[in-house]
PDB file of N, CA and C in Angstrom:
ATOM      1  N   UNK A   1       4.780 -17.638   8.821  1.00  0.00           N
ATOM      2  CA  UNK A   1       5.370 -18.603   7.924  1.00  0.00           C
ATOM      3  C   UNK A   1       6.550 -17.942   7.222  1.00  0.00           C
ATOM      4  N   UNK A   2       7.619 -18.413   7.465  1.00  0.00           N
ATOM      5  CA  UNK A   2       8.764 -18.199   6.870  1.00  0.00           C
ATOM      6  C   UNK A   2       9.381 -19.071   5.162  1.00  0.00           C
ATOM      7  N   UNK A   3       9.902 -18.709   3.938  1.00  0.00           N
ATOM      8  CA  UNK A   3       9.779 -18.889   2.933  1.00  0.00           C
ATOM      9  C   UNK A   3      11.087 -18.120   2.894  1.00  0.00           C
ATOM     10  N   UNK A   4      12.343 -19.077   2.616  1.00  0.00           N
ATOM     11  CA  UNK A   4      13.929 -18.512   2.577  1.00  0.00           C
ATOM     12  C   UNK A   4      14.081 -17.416   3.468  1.00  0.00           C
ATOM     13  N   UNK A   5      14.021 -16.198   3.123  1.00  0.00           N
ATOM     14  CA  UNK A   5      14.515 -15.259   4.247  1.00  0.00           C
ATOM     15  C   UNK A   5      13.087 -14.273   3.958  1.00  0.00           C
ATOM     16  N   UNK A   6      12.160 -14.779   3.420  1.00  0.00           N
ATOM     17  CA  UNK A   6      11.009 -13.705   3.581  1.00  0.00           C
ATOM     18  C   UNK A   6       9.510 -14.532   4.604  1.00  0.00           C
ATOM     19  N   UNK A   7       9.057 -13.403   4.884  1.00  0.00           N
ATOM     20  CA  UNK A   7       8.087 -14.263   6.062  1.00  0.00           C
ATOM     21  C   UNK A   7       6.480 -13.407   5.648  1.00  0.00           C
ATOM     22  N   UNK A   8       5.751 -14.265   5.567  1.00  0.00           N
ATOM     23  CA  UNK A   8       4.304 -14.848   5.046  1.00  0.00           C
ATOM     24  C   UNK A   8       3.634 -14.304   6.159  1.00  0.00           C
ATOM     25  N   UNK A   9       2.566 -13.334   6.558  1.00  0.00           N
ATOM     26  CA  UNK A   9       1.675 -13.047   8.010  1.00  0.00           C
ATOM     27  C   UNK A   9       0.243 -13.100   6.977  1.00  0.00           C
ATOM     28  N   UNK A  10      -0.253 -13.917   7.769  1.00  0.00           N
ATOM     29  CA  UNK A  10      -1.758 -13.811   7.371  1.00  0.00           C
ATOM     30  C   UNK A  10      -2.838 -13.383   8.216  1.00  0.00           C
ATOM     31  N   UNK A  11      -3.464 -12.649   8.166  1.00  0.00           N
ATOM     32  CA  UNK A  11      -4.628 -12.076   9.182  1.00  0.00           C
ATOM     33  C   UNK A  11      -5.902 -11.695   8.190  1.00  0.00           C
ATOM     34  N   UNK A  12      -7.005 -12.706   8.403  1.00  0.00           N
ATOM     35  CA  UNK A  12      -7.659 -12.327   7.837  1.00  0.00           C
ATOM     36  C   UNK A  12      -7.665 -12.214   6.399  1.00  0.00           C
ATOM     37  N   UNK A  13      -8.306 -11.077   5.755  1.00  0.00           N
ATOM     38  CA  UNK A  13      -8.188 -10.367   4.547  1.00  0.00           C
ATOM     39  C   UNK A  13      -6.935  -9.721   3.977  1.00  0.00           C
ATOM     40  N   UNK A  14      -5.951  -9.891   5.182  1.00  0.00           N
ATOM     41  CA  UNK A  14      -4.606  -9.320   4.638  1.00  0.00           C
ATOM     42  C   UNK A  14      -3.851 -10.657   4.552  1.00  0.00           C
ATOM     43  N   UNK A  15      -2.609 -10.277   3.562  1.00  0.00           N
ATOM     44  CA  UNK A  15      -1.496 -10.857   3.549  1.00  0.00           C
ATOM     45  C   UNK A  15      -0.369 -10.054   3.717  1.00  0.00           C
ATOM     46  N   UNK A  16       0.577  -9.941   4.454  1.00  0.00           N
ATOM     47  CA  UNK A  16       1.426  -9.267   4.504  1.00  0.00           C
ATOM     48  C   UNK A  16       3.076 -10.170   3.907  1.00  0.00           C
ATOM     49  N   UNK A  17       3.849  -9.498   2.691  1.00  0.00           N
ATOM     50  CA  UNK A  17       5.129 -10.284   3.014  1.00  0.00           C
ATOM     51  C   UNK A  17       6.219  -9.632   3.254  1.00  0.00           C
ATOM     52  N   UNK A  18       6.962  -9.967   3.949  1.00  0.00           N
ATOM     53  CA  UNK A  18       8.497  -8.748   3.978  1.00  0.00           C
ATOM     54  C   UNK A  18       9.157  -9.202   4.880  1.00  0.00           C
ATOM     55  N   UNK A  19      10.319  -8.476   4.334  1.00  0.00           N
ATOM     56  CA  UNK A  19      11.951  -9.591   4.614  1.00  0.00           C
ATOM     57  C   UNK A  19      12.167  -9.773   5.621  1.00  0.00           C
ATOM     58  N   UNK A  20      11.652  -8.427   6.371  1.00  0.00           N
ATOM     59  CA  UNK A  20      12.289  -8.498   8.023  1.00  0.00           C
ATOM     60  C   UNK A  20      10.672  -7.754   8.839  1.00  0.00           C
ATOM     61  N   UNK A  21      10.999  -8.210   9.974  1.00  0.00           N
ATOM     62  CA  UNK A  21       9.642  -8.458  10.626  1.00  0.00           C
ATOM     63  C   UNK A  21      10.052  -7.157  12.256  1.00  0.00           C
ATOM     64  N   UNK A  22       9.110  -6.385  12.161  1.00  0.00           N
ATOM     65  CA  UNK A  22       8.155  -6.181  12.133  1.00  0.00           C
ATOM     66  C   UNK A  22       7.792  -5.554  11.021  1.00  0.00           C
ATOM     67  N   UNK A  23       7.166  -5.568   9.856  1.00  0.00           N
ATOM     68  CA  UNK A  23       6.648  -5.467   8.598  1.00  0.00           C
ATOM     69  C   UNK A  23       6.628  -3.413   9.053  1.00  0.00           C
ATOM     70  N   UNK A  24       7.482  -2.902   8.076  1.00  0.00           N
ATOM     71  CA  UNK A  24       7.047  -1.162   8.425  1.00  0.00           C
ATOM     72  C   UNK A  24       6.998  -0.930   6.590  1.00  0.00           C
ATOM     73  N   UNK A  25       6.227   0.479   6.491  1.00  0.00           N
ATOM     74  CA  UNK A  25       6.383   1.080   5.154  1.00  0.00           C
ATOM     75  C   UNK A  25       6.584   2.707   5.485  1.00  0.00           C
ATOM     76  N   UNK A  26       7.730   3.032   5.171  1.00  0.00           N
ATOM     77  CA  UNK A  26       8.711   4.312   5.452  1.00  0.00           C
ATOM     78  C   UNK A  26       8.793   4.699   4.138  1.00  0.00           C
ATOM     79  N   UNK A  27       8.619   3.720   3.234  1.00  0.00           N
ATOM     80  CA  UNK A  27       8.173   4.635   1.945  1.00  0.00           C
ATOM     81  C   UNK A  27       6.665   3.379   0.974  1.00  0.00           C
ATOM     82  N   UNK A  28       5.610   3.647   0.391  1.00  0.00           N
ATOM     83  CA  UNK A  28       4.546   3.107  -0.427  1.00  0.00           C
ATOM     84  C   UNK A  28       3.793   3.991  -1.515  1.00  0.00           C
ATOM     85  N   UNK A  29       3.638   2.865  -1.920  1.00  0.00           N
ATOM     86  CA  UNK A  29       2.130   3.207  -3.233  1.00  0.00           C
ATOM     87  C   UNK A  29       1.583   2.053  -3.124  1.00  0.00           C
ATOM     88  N   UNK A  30       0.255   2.349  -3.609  1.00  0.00           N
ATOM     89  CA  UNK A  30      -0.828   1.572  -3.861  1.00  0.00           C
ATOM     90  C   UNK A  30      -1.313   1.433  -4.745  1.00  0.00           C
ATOM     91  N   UNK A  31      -2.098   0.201  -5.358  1.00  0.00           N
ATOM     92  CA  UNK A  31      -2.743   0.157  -6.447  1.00  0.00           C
ATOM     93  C   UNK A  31      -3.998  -0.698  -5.908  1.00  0.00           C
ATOM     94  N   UNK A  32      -4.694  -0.527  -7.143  1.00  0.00           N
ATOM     95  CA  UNK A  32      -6.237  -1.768  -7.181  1.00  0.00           C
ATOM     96  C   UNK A  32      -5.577  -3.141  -7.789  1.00  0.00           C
ATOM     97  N   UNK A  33      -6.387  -4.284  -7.841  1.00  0.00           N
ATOM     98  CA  UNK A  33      -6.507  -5.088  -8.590  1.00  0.00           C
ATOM     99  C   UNK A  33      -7.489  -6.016  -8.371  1.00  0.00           C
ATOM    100  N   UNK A  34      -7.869  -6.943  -9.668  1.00  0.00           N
ATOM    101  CA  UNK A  34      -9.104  -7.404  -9.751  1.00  0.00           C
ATOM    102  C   UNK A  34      -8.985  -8.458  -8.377  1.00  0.00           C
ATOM    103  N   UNK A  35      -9.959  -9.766  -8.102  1.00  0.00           N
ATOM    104  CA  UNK A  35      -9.412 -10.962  -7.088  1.00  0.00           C
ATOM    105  C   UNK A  35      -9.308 -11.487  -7.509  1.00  0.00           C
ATOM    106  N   UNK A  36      -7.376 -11.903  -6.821  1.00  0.00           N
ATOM    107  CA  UNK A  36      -6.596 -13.061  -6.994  1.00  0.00           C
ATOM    108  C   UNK A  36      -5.935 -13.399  -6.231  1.00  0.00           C
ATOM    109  N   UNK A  37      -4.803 -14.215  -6.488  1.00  0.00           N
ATOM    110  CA  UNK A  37      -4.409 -15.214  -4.963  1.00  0.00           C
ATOM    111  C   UNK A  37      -3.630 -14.057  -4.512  1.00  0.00           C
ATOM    112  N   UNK A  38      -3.697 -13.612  -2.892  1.00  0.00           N
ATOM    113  CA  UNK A  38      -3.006 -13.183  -2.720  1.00  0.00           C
ATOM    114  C   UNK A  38      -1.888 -12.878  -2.379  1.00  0.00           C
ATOM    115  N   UNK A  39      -1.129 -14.124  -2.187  1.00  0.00           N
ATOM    116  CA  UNK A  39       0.077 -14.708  -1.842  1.00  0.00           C
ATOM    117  C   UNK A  39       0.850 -14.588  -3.357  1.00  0.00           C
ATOM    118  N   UNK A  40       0.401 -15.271  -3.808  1.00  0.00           N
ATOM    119  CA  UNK A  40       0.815 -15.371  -5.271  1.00  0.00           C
ATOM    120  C   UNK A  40       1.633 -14.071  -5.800  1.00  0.00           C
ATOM    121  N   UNK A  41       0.456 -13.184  -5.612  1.00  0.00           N
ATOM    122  CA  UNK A  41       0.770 -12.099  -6.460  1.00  0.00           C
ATOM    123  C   UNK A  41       1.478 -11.150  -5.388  1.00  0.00           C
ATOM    124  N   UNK A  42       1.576 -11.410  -4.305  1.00  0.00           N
ATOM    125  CA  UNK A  42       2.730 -10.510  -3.464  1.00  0.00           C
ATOM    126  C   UNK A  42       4.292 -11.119  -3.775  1.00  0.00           C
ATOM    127  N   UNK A  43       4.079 -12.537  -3.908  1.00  0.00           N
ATOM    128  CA  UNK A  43       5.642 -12.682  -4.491  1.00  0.00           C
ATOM    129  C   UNK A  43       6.104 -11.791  -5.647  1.00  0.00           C
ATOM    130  N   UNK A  44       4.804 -12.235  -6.567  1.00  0.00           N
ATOM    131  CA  UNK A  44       5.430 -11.322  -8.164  1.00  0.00           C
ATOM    132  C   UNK A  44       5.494  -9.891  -8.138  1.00  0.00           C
ATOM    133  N   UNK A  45       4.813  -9.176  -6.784  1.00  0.00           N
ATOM    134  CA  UNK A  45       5.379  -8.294  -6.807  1.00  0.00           C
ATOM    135  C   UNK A  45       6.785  -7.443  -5.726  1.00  0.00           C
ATOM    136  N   UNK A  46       6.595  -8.272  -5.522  1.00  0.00           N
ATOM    137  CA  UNK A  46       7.868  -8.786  -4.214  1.00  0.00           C
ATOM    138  C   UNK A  46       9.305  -8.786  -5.283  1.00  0.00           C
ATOM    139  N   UNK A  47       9.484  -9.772  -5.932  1.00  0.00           N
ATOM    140  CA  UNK A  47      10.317 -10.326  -6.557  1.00  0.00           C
ATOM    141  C   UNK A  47      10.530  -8.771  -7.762  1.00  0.00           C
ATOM    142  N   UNK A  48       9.364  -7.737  -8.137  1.00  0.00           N
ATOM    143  CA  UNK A  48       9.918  -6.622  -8.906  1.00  0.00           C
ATOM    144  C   UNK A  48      10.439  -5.907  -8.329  1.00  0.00           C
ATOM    145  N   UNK A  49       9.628  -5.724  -7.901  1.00  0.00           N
ATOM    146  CA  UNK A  49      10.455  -4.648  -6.689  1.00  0.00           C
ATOM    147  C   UNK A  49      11.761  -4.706  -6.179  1.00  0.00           C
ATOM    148  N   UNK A  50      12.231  -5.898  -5.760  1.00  0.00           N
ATOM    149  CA  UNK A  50      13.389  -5.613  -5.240  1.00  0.00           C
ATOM    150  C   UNK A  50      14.523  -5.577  -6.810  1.00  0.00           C
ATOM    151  N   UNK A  51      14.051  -6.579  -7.658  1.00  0.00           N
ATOM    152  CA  UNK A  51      14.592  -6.477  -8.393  1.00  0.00           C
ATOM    153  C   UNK A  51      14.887  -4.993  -8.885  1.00  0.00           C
ATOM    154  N   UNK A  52      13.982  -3.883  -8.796  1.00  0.00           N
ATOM    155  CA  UNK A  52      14.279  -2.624  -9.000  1.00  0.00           C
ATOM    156  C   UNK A  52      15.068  -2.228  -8.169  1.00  0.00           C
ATOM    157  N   UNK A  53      14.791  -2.378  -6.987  1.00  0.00           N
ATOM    158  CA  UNK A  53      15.155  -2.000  -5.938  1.00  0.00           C
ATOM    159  C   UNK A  53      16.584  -2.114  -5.131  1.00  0.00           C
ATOM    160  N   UNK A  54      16.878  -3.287  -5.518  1.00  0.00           N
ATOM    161  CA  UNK A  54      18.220  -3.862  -4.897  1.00  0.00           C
ATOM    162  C   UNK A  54      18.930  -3.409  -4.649  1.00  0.00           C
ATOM    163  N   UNK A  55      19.556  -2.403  -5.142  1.00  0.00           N
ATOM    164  CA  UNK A  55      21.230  -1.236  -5.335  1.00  0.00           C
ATOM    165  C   UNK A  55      20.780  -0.240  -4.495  1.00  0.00           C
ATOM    166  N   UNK A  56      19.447  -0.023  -3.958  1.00  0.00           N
ATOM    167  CA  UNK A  56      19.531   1.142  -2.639  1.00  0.00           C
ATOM    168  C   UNK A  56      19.369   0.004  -1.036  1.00  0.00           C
ATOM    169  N   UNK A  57      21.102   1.219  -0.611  1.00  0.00           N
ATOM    170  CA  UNK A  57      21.062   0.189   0.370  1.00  0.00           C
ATOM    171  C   UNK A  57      20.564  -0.272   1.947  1.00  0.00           C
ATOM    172  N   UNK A  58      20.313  -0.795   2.533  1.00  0.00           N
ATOM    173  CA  UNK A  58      19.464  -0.912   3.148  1.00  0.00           C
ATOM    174  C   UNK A  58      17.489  -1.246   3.364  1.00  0.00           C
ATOM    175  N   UNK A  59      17.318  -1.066   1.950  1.00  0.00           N
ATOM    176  CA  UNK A  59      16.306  -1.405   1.441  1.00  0.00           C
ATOM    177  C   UNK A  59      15.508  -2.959   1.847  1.00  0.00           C
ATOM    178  N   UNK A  60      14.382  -2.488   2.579  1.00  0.00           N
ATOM    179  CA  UNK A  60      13.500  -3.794   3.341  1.00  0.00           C
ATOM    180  C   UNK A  60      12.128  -3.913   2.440  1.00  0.00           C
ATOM    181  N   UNK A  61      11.607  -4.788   1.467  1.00  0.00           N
ATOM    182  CA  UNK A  61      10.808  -4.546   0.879  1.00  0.00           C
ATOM    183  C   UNK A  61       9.243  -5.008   1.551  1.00  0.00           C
ATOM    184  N   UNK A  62       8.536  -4.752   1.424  1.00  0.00           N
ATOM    185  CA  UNK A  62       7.520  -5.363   1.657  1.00  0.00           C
ATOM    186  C   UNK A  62       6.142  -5.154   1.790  1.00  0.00           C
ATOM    187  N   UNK A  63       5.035  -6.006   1.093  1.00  0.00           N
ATOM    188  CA  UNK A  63       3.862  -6.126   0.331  1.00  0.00           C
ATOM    189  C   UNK A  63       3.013  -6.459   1.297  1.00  0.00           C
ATOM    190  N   UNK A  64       2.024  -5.889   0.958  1.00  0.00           N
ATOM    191  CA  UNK A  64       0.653  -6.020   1.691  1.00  0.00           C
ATOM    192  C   UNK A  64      -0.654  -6.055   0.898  1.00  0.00           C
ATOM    193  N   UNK A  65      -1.456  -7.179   0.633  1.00  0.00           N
ATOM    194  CA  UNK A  65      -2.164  -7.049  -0.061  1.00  0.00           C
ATOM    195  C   UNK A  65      -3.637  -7.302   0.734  1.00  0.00           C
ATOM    196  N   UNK A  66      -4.712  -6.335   0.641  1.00  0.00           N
ATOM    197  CA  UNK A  66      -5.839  -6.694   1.640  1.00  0.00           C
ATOM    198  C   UNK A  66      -7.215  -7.151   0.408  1.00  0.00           C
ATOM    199  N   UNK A  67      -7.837  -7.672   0.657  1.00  0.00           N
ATOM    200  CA  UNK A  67      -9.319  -8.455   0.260  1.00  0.00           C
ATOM    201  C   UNK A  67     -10.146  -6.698   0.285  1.00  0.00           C
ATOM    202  N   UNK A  68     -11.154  -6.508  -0.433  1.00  0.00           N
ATOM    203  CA  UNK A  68     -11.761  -5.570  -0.438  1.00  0.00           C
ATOM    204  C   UNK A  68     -13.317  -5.779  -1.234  1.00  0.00           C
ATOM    205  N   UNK A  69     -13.912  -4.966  -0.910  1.00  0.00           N
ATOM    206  CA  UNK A  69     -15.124  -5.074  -1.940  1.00  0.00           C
ATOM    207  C   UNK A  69     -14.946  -4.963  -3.437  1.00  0.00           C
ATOM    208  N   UNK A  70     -13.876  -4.456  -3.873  1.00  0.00           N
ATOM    209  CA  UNK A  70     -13.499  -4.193  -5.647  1.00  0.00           C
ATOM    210  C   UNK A  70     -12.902  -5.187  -5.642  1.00  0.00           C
ATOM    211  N   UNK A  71     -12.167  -5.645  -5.063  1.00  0.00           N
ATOM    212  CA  UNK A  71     -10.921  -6.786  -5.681  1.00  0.00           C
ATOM    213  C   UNK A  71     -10.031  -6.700  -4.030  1.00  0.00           C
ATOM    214  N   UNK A  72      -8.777  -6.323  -5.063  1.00  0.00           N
ATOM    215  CA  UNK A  72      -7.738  -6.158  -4.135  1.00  0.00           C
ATOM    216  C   UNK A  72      -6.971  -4.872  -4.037  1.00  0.00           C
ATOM    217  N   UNK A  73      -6.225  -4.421  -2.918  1.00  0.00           N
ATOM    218  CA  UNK A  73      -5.384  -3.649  -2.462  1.00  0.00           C
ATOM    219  C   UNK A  73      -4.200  -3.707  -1.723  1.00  0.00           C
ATOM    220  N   UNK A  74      -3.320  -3.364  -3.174  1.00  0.00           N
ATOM    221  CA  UNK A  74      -1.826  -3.673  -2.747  1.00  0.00           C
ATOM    222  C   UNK A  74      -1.156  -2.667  -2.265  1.00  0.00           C
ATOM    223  N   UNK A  75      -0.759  -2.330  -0.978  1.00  0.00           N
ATOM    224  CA  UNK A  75       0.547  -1.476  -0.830  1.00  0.00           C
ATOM    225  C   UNK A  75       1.734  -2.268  -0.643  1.00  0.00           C
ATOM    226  N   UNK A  76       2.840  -1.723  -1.624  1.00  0.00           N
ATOM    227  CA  UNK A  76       3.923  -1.986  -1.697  1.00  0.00           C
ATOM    228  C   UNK A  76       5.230  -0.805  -1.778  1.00  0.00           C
ATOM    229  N   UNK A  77       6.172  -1.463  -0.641  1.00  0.00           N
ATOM    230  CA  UNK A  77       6.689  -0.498  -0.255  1.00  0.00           C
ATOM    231  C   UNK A  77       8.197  -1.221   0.621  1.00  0.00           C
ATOM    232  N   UNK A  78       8.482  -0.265   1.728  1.00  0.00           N
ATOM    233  CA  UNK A  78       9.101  -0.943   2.829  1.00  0.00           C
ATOM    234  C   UNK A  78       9.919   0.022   3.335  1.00  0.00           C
ATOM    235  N   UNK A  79      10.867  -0.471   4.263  1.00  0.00           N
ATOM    236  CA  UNK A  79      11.689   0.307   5.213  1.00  0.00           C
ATOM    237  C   UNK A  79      12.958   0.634   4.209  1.00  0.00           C
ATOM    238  N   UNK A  80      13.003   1.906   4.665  1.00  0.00           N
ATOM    239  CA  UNK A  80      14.475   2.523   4.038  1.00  0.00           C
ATOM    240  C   UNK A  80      15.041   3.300   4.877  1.00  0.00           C
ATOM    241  N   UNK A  81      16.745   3.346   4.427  1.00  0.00           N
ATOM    242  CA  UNK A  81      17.277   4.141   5.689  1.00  0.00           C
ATOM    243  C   UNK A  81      17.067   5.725   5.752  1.00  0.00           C
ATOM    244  N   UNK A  82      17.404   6.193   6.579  1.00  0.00           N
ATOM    245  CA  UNK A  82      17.387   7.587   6.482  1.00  0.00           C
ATOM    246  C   UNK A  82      18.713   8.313   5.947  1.00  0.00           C
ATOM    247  N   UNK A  83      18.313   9.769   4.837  1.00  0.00           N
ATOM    248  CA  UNK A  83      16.721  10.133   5.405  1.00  0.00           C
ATOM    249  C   UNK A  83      16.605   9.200   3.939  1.00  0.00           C
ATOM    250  N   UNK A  84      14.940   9.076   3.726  1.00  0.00           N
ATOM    251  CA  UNK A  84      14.056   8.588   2.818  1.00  0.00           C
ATOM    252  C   UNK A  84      14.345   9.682   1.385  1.00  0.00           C
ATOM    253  N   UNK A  85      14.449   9.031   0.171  1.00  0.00           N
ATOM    254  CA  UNK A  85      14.512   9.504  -1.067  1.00  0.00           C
ATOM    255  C   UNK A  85      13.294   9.667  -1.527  1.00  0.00           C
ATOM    256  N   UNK A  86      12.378  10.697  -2.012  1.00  0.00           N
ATOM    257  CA  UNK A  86      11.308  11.021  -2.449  1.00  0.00           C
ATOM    258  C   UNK A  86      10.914   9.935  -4.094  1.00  0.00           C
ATOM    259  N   UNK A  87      12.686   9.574  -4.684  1.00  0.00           N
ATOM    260  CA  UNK A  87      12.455   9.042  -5.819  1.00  0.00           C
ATOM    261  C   UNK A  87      12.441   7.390  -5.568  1.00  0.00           C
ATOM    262  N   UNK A  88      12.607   6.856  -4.427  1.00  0.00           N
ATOM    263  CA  UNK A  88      12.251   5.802  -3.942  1.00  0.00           C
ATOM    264  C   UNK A  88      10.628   5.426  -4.052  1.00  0.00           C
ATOM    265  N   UNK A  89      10.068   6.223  -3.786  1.00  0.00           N
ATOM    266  CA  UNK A  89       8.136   5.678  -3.653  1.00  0.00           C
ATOM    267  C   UNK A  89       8.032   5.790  -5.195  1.00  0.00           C
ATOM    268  N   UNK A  90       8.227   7.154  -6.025  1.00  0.00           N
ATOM    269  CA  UNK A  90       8.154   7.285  -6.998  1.00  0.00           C
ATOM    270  C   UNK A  90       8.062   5.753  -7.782  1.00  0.00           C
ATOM    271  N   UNK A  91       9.870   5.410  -7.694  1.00  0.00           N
ATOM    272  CA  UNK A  91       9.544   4.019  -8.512  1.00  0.00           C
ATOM    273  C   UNK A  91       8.751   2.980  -7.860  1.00  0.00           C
ATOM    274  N   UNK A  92       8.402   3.013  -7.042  1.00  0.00           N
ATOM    275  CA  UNK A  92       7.359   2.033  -6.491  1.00  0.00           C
ATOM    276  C   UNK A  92       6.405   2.495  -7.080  1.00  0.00           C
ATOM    277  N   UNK A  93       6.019   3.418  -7.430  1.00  0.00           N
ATOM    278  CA  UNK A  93       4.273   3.988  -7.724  1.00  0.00           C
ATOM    279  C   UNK A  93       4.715   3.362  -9.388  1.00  0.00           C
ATOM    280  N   UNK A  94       5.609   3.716  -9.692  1.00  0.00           N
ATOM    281  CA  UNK A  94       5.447   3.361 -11.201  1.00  0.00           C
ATOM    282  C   UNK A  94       6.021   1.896 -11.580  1.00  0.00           C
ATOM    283  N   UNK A  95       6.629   1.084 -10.554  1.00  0.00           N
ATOM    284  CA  UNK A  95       6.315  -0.509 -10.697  1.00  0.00           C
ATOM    285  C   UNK A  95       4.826  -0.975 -10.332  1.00  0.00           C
ATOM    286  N   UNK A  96       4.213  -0.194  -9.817  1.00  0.00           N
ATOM    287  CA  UNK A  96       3.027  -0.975  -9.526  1.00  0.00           C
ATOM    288  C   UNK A  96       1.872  -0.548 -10.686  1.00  0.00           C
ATOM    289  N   UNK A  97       2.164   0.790 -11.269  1.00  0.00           N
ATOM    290  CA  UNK A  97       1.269   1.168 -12.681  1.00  0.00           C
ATOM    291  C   UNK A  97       2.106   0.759 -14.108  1.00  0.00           C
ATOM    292  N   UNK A  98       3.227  -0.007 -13.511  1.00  0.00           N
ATOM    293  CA  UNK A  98       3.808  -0.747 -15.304  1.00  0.00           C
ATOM    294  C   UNK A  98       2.863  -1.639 -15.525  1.00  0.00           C
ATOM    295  N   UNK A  99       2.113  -1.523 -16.832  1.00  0.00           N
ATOM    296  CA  UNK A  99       1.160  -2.618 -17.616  1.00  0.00           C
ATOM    297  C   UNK A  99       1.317  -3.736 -18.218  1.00  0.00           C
ATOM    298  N   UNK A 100       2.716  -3.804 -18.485  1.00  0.00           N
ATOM    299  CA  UNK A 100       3.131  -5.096 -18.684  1.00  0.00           C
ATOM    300  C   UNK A 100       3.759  -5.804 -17.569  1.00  0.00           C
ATOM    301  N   UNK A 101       4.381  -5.146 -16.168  1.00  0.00           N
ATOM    302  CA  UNK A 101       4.355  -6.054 -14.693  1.00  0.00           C
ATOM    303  C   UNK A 101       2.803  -6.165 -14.434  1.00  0.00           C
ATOM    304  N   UNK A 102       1.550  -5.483 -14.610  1.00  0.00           N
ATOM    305  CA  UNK A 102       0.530  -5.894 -14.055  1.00  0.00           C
ATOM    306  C   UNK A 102      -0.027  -7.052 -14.808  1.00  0.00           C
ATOM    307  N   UNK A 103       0.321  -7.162 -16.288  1.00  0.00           N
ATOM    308  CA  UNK A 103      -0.086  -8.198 -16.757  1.00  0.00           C
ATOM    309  C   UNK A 103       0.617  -9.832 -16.294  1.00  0.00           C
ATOM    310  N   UNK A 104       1.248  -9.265 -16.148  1.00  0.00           N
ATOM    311  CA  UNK A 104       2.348 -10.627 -15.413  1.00  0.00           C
ATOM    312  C   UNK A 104       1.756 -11.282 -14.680  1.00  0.00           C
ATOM    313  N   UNK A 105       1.608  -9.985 -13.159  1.00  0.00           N
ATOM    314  CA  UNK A 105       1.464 -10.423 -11.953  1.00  0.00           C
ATOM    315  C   UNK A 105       0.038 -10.881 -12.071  1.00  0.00           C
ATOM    316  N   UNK A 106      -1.122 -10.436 -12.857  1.00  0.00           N
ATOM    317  CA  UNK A 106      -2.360 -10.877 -12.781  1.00  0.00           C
ATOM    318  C   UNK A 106      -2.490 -12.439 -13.582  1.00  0.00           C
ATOM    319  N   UNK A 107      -1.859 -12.308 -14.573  1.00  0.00           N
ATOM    320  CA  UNK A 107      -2.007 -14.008 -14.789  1.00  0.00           C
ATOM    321  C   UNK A 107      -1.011 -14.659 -14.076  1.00  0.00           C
ATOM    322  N   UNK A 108       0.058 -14.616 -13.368  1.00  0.00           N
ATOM    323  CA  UNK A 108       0.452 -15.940 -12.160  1.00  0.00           C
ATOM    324  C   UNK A 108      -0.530 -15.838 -11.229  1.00  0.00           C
ATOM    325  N   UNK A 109      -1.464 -14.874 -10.575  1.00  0.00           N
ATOM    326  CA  UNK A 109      -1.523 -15.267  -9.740  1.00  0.00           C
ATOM    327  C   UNK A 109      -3.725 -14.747  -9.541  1.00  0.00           C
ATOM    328  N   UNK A 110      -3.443 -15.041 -10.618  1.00  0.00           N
ATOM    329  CA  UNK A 110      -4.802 -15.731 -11.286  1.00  0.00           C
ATOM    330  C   UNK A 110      -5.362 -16.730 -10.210  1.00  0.00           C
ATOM    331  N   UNK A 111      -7.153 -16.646  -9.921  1.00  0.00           N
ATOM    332  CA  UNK A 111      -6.840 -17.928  -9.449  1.00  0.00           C
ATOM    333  C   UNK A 111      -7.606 -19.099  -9.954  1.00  0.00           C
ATOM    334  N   UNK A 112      -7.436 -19.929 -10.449  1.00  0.00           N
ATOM    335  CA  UNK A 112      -7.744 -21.226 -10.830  1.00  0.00           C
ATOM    336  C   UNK A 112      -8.701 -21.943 -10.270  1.00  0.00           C
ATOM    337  N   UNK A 113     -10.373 -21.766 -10.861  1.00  0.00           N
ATOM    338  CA  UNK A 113     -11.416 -22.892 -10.155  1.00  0.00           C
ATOM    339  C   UNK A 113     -11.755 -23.856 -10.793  1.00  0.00           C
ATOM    340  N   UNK A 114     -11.174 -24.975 -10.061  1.00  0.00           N
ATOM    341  CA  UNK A 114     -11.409 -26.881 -10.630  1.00  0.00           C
ATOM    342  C   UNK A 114     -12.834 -26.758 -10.539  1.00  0.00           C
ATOM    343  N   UNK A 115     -12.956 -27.952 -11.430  1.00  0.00           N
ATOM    344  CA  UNK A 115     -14.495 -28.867 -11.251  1.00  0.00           C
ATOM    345  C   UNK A 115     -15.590 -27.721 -12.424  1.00  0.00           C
TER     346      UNK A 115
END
């Protein structure tokens, strides 16, 4: 499923999103999080990331979030050109442990049970 120029893979317990396909991570970090939608919350973290990210060029972002027995598990990351900047993952590791982006991303994408 394609969504403007980013594309949606679902398999299972994963969600994968990222710009350009075949989905690679040449640079990541990971985090936990509790369960929530996981689409949801790969945009919001989709949408930081690059926003950090934007000004390095060549930069392919892209999120993977899998279903787990704790919750969830996000690697977020993506293709970069060569060679790879060590301070590239860095800020990925520390967009994904900012506490006020995790508070964000956990209430959008919260998930909501009717009835």
């Amino acid at each position: 499923m394609t969504q403007g120029m980013w594309h949606t893979q679902k398999d299972g317990d994963v969600v994968t999103l990222a710009r350009a396909l075949p989905a690679r991570f040449d640079v990541s970090a990971t985090a936990s999080f509790p369960m929530l939608a996981r689409t949801r919350l790969a945009h919001q973290i989709r949408q930081d990331m690059w926003r950090a990210l934007r000004n390095i060029r060549g930069f392919s972002p892209v999120v993977r979030v899998e279903r787990c027995d704790t919750g969830l598990r996000v690697t977020a990351g993506g293709r970069v050109p060569q060679p790879i900047s060590r301070h590239i993952a860095e800020r990925v590791e520390g967009l994904l442990c900012d506490e006020d982006l995790r508070a964000r991303w956990i209430k959008c994408a919260r998930v909501r049970v009717s009835g």
